[in-house]
C-alpha atoms as a PDB file:
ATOM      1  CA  UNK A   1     131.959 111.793  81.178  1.00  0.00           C
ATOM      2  CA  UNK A   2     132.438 112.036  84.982  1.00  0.00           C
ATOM      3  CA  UNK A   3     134.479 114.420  87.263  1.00  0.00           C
ATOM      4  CA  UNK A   4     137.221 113.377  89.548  1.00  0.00           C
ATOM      5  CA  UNK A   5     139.189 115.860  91.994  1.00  0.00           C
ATOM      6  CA  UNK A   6     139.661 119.308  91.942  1.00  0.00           C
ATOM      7  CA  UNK A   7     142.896 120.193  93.273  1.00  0.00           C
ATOM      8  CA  UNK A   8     143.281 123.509  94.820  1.00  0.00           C
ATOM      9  CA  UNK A   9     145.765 126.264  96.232  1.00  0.00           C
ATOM     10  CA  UNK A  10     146.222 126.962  99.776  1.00  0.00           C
ATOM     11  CA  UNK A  11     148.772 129.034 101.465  1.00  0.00           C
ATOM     12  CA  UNK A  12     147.275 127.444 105.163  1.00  0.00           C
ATOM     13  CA  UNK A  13     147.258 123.716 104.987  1.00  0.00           C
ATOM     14  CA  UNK A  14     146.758 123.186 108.215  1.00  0.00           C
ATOM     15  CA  UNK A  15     142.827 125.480 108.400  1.00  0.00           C
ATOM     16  CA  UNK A  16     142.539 123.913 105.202  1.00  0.00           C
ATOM     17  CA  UNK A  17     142.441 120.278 106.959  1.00  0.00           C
ATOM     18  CA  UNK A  18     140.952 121.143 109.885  1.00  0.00           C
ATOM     19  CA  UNK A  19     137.680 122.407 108.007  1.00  0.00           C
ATOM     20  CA  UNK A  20     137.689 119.097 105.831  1.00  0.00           C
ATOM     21  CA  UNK A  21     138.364 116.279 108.247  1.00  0.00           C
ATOM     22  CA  UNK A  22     136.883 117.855 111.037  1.00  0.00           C
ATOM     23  CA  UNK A  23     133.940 119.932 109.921  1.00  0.00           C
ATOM     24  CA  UNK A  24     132.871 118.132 106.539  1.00  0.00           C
ATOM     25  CA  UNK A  25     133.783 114.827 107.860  1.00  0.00           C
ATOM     26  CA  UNK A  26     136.082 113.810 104.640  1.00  0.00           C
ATOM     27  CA  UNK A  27     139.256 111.451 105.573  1.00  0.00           C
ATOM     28  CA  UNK A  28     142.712 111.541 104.291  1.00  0.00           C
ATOM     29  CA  UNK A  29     143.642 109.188 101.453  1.00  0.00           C
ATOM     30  CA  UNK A  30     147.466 110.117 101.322  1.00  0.00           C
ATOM     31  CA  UNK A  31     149.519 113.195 102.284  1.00  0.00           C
ATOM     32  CA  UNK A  32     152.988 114.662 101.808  1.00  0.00           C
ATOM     33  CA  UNK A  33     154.805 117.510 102.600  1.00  0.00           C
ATOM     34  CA  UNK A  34     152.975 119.992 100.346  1.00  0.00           C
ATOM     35  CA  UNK A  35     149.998 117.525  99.182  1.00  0.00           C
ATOM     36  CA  UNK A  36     146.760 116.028 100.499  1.00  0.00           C
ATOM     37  CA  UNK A  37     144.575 114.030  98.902  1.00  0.00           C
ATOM     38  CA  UNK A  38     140.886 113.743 101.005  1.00  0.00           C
ATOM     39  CA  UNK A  39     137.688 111.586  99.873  1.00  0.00           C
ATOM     40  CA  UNK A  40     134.313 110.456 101.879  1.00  0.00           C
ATOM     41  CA  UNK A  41     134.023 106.670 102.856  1.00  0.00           C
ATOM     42  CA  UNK A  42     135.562 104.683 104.724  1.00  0.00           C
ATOM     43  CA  UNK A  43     135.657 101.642 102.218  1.00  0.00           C
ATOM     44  CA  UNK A  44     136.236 102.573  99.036  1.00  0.00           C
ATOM     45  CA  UNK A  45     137.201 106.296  99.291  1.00  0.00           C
ATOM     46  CA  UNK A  46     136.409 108.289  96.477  1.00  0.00           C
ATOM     47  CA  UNK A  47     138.898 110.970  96.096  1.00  0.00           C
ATOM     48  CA  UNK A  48     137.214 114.399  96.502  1.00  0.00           C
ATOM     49  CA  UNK A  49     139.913 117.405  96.840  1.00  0.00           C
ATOM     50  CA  UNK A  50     143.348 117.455  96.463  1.00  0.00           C
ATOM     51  CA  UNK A  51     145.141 120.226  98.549  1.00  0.00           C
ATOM     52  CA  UNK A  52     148.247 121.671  97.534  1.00  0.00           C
ATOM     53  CA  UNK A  53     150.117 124.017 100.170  1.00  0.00           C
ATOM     54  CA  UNK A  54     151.941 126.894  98.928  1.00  0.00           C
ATOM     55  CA  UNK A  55     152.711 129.377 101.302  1.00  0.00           C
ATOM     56  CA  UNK A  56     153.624 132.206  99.366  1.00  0.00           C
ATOM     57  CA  UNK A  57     149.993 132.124  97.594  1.00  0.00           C
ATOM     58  CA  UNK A  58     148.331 135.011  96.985  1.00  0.00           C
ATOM     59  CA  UNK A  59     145.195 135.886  97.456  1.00  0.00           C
ATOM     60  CA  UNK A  60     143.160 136.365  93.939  1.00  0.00           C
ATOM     61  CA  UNK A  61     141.106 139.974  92.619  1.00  0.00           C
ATOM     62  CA  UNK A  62     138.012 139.860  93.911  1.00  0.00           C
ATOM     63  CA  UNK A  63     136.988 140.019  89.840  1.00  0.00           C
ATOM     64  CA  UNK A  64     139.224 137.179  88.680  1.00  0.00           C
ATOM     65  CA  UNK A  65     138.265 134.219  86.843  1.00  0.00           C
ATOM     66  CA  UNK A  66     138.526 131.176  88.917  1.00  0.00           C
ATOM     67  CA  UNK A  67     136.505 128.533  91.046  1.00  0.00           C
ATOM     68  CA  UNK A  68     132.912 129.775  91.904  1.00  0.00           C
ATOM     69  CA  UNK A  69     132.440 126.646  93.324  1.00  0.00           C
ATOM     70  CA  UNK A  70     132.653 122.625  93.049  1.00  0.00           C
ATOM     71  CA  UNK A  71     130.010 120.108  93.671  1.00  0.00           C
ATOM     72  CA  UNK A  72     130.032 117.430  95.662  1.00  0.00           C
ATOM     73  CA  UNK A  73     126.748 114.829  94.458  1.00  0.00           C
ATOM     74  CA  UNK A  74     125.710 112.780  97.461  1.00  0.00           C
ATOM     75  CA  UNK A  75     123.847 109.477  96.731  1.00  0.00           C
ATOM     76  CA  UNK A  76     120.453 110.421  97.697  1.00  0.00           C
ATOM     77  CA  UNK A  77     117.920 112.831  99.318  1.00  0.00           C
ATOM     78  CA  UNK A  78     118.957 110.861 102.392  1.00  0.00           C
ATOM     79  CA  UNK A  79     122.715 111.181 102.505  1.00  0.00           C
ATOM     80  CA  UNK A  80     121.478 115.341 101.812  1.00  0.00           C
ATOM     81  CA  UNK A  81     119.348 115.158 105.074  1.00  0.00           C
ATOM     82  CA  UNK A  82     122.704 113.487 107.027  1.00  0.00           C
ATOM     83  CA  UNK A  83     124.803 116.099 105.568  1.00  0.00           C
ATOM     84  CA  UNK A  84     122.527 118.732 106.849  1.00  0.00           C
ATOM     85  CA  UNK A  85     122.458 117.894 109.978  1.00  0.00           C
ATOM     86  CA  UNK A  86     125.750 116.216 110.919  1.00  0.00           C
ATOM     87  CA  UNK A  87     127.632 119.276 109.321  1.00  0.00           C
ATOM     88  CA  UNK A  88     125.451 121.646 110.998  1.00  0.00           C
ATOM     89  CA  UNK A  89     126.044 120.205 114.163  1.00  0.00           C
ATOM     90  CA  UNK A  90     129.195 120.852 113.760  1.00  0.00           C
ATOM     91  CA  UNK A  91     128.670 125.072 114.156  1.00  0.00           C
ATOM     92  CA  UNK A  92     129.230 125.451 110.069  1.00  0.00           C
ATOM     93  CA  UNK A  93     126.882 128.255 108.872  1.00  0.00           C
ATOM     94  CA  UNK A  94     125.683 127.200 105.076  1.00  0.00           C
ATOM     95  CA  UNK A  95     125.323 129.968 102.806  1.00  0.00           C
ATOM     96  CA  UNK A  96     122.597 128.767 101.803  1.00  0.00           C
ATOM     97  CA  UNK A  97     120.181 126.376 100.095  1.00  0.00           C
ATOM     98  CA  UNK A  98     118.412 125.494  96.914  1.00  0.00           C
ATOM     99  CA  UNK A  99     116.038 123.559  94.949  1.00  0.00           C
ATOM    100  CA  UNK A 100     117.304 123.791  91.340  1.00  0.00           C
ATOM    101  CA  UNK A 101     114.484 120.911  89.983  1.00  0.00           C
ATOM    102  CA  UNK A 102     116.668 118.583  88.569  1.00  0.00           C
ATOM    103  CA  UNK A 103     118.307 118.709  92.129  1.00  0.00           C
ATOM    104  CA  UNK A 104     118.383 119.993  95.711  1.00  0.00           C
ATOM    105  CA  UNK A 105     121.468 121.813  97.472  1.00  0.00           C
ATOM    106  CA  UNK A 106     123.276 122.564 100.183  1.00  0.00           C
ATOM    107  CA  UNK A 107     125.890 125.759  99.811  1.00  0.00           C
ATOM    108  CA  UNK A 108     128.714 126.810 102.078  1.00  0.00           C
ATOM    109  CA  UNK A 109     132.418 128.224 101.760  1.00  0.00           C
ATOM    110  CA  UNK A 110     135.719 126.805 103.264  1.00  0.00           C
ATOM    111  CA  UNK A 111     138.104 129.149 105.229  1.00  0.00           C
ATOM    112  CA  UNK A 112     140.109 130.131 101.756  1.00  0.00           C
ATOM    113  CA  UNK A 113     136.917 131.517 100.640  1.00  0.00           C
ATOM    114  CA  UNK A 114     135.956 128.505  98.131  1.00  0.00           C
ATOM    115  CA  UNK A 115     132.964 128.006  97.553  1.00  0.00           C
ATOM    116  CA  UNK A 116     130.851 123.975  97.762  1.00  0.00           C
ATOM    117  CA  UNK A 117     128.145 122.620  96.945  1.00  0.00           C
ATOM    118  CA  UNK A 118     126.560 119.512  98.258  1.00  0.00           C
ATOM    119  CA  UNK A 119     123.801 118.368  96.040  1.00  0.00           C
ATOM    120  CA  UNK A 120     121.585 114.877  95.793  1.00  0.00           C
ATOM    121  CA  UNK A 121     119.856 114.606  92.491  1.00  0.00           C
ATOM    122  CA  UNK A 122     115.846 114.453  91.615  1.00  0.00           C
ATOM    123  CA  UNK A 123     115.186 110.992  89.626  1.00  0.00           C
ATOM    124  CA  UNK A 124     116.571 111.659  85.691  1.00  0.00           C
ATOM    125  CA  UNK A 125     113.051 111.137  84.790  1.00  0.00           C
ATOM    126  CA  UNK A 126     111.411 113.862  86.849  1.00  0.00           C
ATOM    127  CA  UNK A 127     113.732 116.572  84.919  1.00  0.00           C
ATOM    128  CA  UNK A 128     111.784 118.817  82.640  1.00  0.00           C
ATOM    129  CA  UNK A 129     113.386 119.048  79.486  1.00  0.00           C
ATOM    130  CA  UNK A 130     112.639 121.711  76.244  1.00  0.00           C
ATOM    131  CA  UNK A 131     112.202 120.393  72.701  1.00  0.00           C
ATOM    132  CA  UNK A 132     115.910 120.662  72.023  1.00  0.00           C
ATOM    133  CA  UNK A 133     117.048 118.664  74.665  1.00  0.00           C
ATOM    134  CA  UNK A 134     118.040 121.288  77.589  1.00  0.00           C
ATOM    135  CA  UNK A 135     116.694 121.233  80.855  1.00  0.00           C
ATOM    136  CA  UNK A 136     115.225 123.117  82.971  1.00  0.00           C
ATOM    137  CA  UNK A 137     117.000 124.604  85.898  1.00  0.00           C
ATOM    138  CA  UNK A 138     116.064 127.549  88.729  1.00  0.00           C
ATOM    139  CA  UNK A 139     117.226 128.357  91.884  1.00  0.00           C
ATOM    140  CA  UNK A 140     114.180 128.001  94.561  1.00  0.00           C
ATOM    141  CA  UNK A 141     113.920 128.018  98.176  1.00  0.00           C
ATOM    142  CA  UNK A 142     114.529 124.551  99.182  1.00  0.00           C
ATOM    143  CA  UNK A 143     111.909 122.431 101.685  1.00  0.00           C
ATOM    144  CA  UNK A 144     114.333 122.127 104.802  1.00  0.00           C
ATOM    145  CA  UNK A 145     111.318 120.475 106.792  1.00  0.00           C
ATOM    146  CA  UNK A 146     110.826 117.900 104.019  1.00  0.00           C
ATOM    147  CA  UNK A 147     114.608 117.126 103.715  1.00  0.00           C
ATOM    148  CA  UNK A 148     115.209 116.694 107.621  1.00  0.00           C
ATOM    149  CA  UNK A 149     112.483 114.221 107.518  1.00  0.00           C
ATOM    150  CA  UNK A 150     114.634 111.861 105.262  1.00  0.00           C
ATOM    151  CA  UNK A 151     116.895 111.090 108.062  1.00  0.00           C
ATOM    152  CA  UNK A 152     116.486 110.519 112.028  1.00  0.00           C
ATOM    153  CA  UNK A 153     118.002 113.551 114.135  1.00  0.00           C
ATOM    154  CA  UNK A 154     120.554 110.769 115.617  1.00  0.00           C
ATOM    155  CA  UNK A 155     122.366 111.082 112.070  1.00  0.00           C
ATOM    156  CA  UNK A 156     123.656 113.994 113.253  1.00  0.00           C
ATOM    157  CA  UNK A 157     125.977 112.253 115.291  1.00  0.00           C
ATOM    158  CA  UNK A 158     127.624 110.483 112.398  1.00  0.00           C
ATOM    159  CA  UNK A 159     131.331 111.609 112.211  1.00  0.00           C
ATOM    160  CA  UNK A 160     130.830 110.404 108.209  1.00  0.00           C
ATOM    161  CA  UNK A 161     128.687 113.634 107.164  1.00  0.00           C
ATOM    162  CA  UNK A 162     129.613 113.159 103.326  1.00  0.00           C
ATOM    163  CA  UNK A 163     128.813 109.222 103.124  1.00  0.00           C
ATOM    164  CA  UNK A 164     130.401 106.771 101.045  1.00  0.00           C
ATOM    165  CA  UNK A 165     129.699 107.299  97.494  1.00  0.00           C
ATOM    166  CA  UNK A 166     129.790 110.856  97.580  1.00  0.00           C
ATOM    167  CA  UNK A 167     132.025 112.257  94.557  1.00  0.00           C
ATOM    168  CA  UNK A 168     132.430 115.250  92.289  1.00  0.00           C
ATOM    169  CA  UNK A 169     129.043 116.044  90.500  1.00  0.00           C
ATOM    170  CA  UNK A 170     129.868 119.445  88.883  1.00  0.00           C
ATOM    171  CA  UNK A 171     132.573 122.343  89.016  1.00  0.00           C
ATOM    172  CA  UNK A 172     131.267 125.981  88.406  1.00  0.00           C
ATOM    173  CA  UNK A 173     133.516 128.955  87.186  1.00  0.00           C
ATOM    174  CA  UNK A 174     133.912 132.398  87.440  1.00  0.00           C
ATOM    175  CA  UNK A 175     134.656 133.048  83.694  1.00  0.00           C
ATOM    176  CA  UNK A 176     136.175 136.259  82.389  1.00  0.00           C
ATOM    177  CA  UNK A 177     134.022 136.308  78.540  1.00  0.00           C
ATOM    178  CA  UNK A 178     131.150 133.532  79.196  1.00  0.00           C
ATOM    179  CA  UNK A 179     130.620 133.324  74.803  1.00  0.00           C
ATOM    180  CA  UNK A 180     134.257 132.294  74.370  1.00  0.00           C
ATOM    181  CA  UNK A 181     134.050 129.585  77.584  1.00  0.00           C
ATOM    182  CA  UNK A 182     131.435 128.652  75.852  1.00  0.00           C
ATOM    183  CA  UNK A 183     132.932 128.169  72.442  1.00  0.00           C
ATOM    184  CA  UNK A 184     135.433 126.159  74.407  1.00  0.00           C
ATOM    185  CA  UNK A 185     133.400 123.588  76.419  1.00  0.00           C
ATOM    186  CA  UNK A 186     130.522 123.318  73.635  1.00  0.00           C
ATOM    187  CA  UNK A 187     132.938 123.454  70.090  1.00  0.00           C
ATOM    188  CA  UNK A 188     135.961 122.286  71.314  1.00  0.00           C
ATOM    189  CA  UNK A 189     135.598 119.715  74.064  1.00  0.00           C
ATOM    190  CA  UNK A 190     132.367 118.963  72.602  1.00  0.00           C
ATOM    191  CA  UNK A 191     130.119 119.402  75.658  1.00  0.00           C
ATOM    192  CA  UNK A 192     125.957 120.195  75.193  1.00  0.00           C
ATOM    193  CA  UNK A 193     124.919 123.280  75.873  1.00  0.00           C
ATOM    194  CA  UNK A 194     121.803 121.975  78.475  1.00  0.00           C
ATOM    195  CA  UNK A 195     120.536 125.624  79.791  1.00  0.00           C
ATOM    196  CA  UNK A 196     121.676 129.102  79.118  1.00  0.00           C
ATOM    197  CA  UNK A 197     120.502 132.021  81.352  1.00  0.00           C
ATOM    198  CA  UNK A 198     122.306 135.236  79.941  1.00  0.00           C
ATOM    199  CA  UNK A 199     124.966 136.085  82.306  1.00  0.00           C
ATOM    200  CA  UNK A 200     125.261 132.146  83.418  1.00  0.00           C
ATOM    201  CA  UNK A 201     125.502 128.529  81.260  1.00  0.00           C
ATOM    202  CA  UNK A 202     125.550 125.118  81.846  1.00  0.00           C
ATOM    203  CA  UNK A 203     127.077 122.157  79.718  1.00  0.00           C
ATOM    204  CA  UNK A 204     127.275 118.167  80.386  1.00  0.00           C
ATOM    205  CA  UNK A 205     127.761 115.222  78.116  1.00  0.00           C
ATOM    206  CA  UNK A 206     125.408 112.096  77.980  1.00  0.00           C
ATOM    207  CA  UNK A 207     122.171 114.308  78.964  1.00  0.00           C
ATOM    208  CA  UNK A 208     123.435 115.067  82.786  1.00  0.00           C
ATOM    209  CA  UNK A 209     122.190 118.844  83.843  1.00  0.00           C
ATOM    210  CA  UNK A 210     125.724 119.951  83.890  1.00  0.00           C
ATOM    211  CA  UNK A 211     128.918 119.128  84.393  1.00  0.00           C
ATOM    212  CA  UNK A 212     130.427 122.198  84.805  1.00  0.00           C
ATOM    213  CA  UNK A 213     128.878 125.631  85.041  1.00  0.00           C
ATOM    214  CA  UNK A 214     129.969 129.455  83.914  1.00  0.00           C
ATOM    215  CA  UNK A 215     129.229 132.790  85.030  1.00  0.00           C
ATOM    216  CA  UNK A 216     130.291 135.909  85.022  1.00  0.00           C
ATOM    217  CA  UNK A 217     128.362 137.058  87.833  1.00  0.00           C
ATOM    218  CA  UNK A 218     131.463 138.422  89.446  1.00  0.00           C
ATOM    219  CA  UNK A 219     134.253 138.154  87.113  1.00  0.00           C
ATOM    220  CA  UNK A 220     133.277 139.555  83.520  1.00  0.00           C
ATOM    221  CA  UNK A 221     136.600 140.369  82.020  1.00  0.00           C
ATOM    222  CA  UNK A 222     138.390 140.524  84.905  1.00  0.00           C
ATOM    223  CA  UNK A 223     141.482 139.116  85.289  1.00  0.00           C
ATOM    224  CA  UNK A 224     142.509 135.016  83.834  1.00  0.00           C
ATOM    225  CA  UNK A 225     143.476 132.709  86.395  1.00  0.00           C
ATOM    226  CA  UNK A 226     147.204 133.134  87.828  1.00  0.00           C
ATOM    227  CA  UNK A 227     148.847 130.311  89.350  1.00  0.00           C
ATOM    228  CA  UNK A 228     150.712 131.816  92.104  1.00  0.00           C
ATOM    229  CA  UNK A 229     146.885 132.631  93.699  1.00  0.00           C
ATOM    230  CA  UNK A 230     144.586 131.020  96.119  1.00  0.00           C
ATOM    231  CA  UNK A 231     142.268 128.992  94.238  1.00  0.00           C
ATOM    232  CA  UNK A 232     142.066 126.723  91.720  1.00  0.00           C
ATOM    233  CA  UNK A 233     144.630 124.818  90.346  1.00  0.00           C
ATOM    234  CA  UNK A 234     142.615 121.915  87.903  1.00  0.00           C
ATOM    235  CA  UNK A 235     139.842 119.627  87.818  1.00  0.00           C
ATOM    236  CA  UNK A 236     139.505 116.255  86.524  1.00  0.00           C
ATOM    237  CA  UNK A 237     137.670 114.743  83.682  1.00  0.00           C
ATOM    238  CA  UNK A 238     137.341 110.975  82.905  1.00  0.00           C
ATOM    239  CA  UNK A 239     136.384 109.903  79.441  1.00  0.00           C
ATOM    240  CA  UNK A 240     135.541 106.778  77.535  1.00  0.00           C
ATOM    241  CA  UNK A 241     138.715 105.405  75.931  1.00  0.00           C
ATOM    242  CA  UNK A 242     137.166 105.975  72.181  1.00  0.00           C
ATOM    243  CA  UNK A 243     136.126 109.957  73.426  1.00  0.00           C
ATOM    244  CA  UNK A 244     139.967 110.275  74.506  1.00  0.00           C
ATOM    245  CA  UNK A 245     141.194 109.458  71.384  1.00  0.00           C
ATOM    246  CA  UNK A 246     139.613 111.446  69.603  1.00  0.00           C
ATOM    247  CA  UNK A 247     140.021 114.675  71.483  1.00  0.00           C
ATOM    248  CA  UNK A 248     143.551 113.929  72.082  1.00  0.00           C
ATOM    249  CA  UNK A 249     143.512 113.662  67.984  1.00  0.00           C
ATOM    250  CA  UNK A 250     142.271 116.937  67.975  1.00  0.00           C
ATOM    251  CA  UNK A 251     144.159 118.976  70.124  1.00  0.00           C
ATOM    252  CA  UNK A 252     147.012 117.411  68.574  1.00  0.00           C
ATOM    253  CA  UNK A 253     148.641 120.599  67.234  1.00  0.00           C
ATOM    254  CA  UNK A 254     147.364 122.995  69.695  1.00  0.00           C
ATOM    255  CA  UNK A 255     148.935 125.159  71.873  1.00  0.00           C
ATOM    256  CA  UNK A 256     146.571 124.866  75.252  1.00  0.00           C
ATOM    257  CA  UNK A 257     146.703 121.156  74.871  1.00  0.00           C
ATOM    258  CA  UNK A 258     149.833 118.337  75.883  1.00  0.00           C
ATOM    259  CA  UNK A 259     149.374 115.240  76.726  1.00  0.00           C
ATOM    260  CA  UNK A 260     150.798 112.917  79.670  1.00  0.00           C
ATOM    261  CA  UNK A 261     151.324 109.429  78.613  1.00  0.00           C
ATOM    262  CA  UNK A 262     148.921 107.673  76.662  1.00  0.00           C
ATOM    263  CA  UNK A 263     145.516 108.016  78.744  1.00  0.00           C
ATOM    264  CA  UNK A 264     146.017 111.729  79.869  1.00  0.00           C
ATOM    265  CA  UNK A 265     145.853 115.099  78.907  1.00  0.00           C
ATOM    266  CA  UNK A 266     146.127 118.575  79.757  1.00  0.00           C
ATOM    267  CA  UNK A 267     143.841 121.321  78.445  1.00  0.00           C
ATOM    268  CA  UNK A 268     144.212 125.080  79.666  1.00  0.00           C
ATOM    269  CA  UNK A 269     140.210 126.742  79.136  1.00  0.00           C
ATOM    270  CA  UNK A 270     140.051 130.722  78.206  1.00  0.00           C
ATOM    271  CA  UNK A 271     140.784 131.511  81.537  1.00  0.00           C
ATOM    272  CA  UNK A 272     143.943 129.786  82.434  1.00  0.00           C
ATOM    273  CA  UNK A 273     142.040 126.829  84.255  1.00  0.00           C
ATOM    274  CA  UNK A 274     143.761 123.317  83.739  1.00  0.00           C
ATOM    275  CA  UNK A 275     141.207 120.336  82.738  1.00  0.00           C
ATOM    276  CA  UNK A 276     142.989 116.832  83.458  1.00  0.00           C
ATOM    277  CA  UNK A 277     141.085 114.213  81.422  1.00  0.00           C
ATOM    278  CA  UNK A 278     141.958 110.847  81.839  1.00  0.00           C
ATOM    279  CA  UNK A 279     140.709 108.066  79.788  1.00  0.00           C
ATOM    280  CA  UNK A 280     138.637 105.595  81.586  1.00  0.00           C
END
């Protein structure tokens, strides 16, 4: 499995744009009235974010379910250091930074209040793994020094901040009940539960550290995702053609599930978040 776009709500299109052309350096790949789809690259642009404008949007409880935030995965330590310093150049503040051992991070918030990640990952074979196949994951303070060394300080001056190659890595969600999300991505979609920390989990396919990530950090039964809010609107899933099937076979008769042609389908999770997976 891999992730493609997440698509949010915006009642301010044009802030919206501004922060994501002009501070993170992402380009347009087609726009209409009410839509905008942006990527990174200049040659083959990967689409990123897909901004929907609304402007009767509300702004979502502070306790809702929703979008804690979504990843961007840059190619390498390298394209992290560029990142660093071409988007701090441009007078962003991050939020802050990490090294989470499988991977190192970058976190800041666009002017809607969503949150991003921009993350490079550690080698596959450097992650520490348990006996049962998990991996281990922590949130420590991440070598800044060491990562501006990757790259010369003339990178800041590259308009391209988020370099070609740079897609979705992982969403994370606010969840409302984190042991029925996780009955949901783990017994339903079939996703492996790869680390579980109490009040937070995290659950991939194919042995990644995670796809997509839950808490309820600030959102335990709070309120389900409403689509006339600020926020979220889907994210995008692309699986094998056989892996398709045979979810598509099994949400045949049920009521969160419909499909869209023959290669897509729509899947509401236990907090009113839409999942588009495509078949690739």
């Amino acid at each position: 499995m891999t992730l493609g776009p997440v698509s949010i709500r915006t009642n301010n299109i044009d802030r919206m744009l501004s922060f994501y052309e002009q501070d993170l350096g992402l380009n347009i790949i087609s726009n209409n009235e009410n839509t905008t789809i942006l990527g990174s690259g200049q040659k083959t642009v990967e689409p990123i974010l897909i901004l929907n404008n609304d402007e009767k949007a509300a702004t979502a409880p502070k306790d809702a379910a929703g979008l804690y935030h979504f990843a961007i995965l840059v190619p390498d330590r390298r394209s992290l250091s560029i990142a660093y310093l071409g988007i701090g150049k441009r007078g962003i503040i991050f939020d802050g930074y990490a090294d989470h051992l499988v991977s190192e991070a970058l976190y800041l918030t666009d002017p809607d209040g969503n949150g991003i990640e921009i993350y490079s990952d550690r080698p596959r074979k450097e992650w520490k793994r348990d006996e049962d196949g998990g991996v281990q994951m922590a949130t420590q303070p991440l070598d800044i020094d060491s990562l501006i060394k990757e790259s010369s300080a003339t990178a800041a001056d590259d308009l391209e901040a988020l370099p070609e190659g740079a897609k979705i890595g992982h969403v994370h969600l606010k969840v409302s009940n984190l042991q029925k999300s996780i009955a949901f991505y783990r017994d339903l979609l079939g996703l492996d539960l790869m680390s579980y920390w109490g009040s937070a989990a995290f659950l991939s396919a194919g042995g990644y550290h995670h796809h997509v990530g839950l808490n309820t950090w600030e959102s335990l039964d709070g309120p389900r995702v409403d689509k006339s809010w600020i926020g979220i609107e889907h994210y995008t899933a692309n699986v094998t053609k056989d892996n398709f099937t045979e979810l598509s076979s099994r949400l045949a008769d049920s009521p969160i599930a419909s499909s869209q042609g023959s290669s897509q389908l729509y899947i509401l999770d236990p907090d009113n978040i839409t999942i588009i997976v495509h078949s690739s």
